[in-house]
N, C-alpha and C. Protein backbone atom coordinates (compact mmCIF):
# COMPACT_ATOMS: atom_id res chain seq x y z
N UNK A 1 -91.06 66.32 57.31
CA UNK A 1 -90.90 65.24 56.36
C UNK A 1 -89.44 64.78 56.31
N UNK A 2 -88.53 65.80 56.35
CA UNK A 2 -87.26 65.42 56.61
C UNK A 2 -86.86 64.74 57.66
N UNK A 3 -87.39 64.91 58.63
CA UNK A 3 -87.23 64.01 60.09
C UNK A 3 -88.07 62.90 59.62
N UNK A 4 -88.55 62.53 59.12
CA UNK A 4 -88.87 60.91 59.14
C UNK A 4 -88.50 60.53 58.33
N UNK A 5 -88.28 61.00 57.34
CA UNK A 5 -87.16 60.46 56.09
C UNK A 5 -86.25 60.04 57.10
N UNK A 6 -85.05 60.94 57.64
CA UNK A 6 -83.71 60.58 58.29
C UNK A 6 -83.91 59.36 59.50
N UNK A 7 -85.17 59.46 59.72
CA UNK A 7 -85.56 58.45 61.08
C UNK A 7 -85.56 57.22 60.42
N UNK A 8 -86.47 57.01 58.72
CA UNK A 8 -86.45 55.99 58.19
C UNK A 8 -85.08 55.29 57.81
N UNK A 9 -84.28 56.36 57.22
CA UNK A 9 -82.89 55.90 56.91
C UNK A 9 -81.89 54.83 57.94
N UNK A 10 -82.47 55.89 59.21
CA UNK A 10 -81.34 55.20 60.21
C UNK A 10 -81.85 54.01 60.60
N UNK A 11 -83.19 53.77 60.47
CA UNK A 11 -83.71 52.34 61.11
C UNK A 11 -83.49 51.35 59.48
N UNK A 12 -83.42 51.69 58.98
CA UNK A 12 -83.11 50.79 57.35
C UNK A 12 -81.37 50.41 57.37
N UNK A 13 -80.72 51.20 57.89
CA UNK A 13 -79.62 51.17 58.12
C UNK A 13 -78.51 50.01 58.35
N UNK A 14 -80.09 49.57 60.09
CA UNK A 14 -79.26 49.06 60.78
C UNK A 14 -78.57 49.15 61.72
N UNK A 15 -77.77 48.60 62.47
CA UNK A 15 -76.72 48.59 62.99
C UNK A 15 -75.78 47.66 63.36
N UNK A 16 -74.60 47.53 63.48
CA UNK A 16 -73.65 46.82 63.52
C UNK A 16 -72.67 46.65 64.63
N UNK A 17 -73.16 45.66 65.09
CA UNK A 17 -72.72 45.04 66.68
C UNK A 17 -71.45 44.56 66.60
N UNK A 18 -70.84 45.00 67.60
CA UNK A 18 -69.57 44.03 68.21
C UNK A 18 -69.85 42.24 68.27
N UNK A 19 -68.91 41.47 67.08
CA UNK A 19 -68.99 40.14 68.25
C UNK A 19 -68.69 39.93 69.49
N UNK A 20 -69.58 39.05 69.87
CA UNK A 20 -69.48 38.30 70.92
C UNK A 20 -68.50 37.52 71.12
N UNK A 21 -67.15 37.92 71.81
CA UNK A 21 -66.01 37.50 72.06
C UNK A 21 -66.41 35.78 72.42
N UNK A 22 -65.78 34.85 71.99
CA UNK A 22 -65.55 33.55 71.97
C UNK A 22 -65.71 33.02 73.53
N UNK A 23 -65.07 33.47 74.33
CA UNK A 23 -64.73 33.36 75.68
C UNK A 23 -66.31 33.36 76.38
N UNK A 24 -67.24 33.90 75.76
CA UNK A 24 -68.55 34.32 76.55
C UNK A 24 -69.25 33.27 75.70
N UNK A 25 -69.02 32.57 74.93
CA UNK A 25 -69.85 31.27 74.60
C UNK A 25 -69.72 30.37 74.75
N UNK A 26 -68.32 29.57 76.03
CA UNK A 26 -68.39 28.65 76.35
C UNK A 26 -69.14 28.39 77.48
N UNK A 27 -69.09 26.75 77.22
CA UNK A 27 -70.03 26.35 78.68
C UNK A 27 -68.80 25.89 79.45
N UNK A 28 -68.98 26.07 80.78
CA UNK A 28 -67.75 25.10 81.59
C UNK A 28 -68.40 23.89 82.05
N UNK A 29 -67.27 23.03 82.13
CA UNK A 29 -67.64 21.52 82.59
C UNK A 29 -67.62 21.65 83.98
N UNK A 30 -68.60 20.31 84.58
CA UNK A 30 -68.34 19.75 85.89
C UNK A 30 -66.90 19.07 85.86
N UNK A 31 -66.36 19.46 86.96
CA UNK A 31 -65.60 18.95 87.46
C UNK A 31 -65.57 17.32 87.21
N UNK A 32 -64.26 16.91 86.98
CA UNK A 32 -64.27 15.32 86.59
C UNK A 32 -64.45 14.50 87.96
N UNK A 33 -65.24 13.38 87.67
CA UNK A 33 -65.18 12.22 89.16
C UNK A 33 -64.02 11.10 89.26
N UNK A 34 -63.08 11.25 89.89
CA UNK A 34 -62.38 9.87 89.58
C UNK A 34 -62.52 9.01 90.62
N UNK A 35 -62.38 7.41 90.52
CA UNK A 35 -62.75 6.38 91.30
C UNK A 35 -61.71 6.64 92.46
N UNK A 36 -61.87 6.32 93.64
CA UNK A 36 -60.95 6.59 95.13
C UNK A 36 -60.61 8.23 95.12
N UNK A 37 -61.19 8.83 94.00
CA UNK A 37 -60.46 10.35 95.10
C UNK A 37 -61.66 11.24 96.20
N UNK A 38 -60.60 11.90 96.73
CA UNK A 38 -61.55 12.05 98.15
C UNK A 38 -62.33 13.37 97.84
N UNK A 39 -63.60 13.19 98.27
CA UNK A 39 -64.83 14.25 97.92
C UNK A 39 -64.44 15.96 98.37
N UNK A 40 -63.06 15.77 99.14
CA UNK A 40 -63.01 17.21 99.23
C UNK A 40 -62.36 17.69 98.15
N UNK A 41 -61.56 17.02 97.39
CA UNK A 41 -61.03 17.12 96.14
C UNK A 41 -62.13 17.67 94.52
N UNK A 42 -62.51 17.31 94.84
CA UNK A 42 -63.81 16.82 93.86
C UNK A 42 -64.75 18.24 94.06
N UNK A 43 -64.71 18.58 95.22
CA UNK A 43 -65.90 19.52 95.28
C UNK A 43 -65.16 20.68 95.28
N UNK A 44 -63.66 21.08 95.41
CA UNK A 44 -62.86 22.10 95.33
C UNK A 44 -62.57 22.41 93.83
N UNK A 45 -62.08 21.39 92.88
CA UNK A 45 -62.42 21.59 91.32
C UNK A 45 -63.78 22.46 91.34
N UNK A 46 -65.17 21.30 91.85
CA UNK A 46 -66.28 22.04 91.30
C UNK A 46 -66.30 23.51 91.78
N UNK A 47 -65.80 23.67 92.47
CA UNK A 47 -65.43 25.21 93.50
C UNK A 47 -65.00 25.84 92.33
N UNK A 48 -63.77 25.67 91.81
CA UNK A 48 -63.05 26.78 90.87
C UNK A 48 -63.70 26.30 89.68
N UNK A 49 -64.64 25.38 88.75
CA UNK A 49 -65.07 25.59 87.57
C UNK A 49 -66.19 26.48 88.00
N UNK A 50 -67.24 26.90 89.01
CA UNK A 50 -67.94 27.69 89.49
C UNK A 50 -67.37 28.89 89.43
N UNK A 51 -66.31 29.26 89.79
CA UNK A 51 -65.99 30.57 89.92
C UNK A 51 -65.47 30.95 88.23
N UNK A 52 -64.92 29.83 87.89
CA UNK A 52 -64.41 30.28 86.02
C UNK A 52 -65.93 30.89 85.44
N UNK A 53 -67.10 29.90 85.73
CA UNK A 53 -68.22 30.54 85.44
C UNK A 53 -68.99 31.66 85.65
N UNK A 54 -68.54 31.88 87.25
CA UNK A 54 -69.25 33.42 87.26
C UNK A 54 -68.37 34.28 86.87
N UNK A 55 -67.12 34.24 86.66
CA UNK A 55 -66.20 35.18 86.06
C UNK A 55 -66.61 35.79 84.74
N UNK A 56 -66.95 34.42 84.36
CA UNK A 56 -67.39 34.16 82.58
C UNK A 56 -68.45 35.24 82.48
N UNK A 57 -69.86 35.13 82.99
CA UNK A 57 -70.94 35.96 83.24
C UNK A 57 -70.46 37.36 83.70
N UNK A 58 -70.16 37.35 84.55
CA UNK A 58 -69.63 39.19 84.66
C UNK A 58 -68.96 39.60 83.64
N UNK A 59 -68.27 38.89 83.26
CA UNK A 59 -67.57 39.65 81.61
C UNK A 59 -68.85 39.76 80.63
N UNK A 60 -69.53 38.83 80.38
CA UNK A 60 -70.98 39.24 79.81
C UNK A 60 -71.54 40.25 79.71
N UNK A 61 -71.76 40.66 80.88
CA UNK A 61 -72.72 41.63 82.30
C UNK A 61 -71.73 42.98 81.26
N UNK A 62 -70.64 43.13 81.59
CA UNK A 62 -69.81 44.25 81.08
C UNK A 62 -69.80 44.40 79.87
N UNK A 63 -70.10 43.36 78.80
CA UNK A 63 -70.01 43.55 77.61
C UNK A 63 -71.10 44.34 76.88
N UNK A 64 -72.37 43.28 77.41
CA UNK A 64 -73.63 44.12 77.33
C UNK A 64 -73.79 45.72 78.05
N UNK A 65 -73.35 45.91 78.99
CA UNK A 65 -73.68 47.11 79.41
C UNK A 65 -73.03 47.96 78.49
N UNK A 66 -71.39 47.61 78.34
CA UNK A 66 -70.84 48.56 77.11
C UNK A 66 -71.61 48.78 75.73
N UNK A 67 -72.21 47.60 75.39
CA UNK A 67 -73.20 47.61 74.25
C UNK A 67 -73.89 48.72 74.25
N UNK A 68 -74.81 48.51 75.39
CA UNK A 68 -76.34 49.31 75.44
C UNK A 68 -75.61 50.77 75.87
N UNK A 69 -74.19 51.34 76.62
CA UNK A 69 -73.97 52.40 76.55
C UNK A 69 -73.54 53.33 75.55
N UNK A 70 -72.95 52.71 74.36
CA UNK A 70 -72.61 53.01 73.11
C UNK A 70 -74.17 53.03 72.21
N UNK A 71 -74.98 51.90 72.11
CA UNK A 71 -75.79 51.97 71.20
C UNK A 71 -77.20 52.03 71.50
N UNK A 72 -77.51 52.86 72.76
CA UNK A 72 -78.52 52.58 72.97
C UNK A 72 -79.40 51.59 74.33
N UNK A 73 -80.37 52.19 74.88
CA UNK A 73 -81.07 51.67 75.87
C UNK A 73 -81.62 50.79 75.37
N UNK A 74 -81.86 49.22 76.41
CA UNK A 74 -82.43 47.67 76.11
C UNK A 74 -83.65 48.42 75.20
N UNK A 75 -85.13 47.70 75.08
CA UNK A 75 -86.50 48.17 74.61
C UNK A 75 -87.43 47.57 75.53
């Protein structure tokens, strides 16, 4: 009876998550188009806002895993 008392407690409890650092909720933009510039230009921006983005996601990837290693396996 004591074990489900304490089981009830801890699920009544709660728990209390880390925010979600700011940095992992932006969206990145496309690259801007300007009139006469040359398409290799253009697609080298979209090159590095691509890579700001998967950067973005692996920091995610790490955040969550730190999550679920501190508090617990996904369900």
């Amino acid at each position: 009876m004591n074990r489900a008392a304490a089981a009830e407690g801890r699920a009544a409890a709660g728990l209390v998550l880390p925010p979600l650092p700011d940095d992992l909720r932006r969206q990145e933009a496309h690259a801007p188009v300007l009139d006469g510039e040359p398409l290799l230009a253009i697609l080298a921006r979209e090159r590095q806002a691509l890579d700001r983005a998967n950067a973005r996601q692996g920091r995610t990837v790490e955040f969550y895993d730190d999550l679920t290693s501190r508090y617990g396996t996904r369900r």
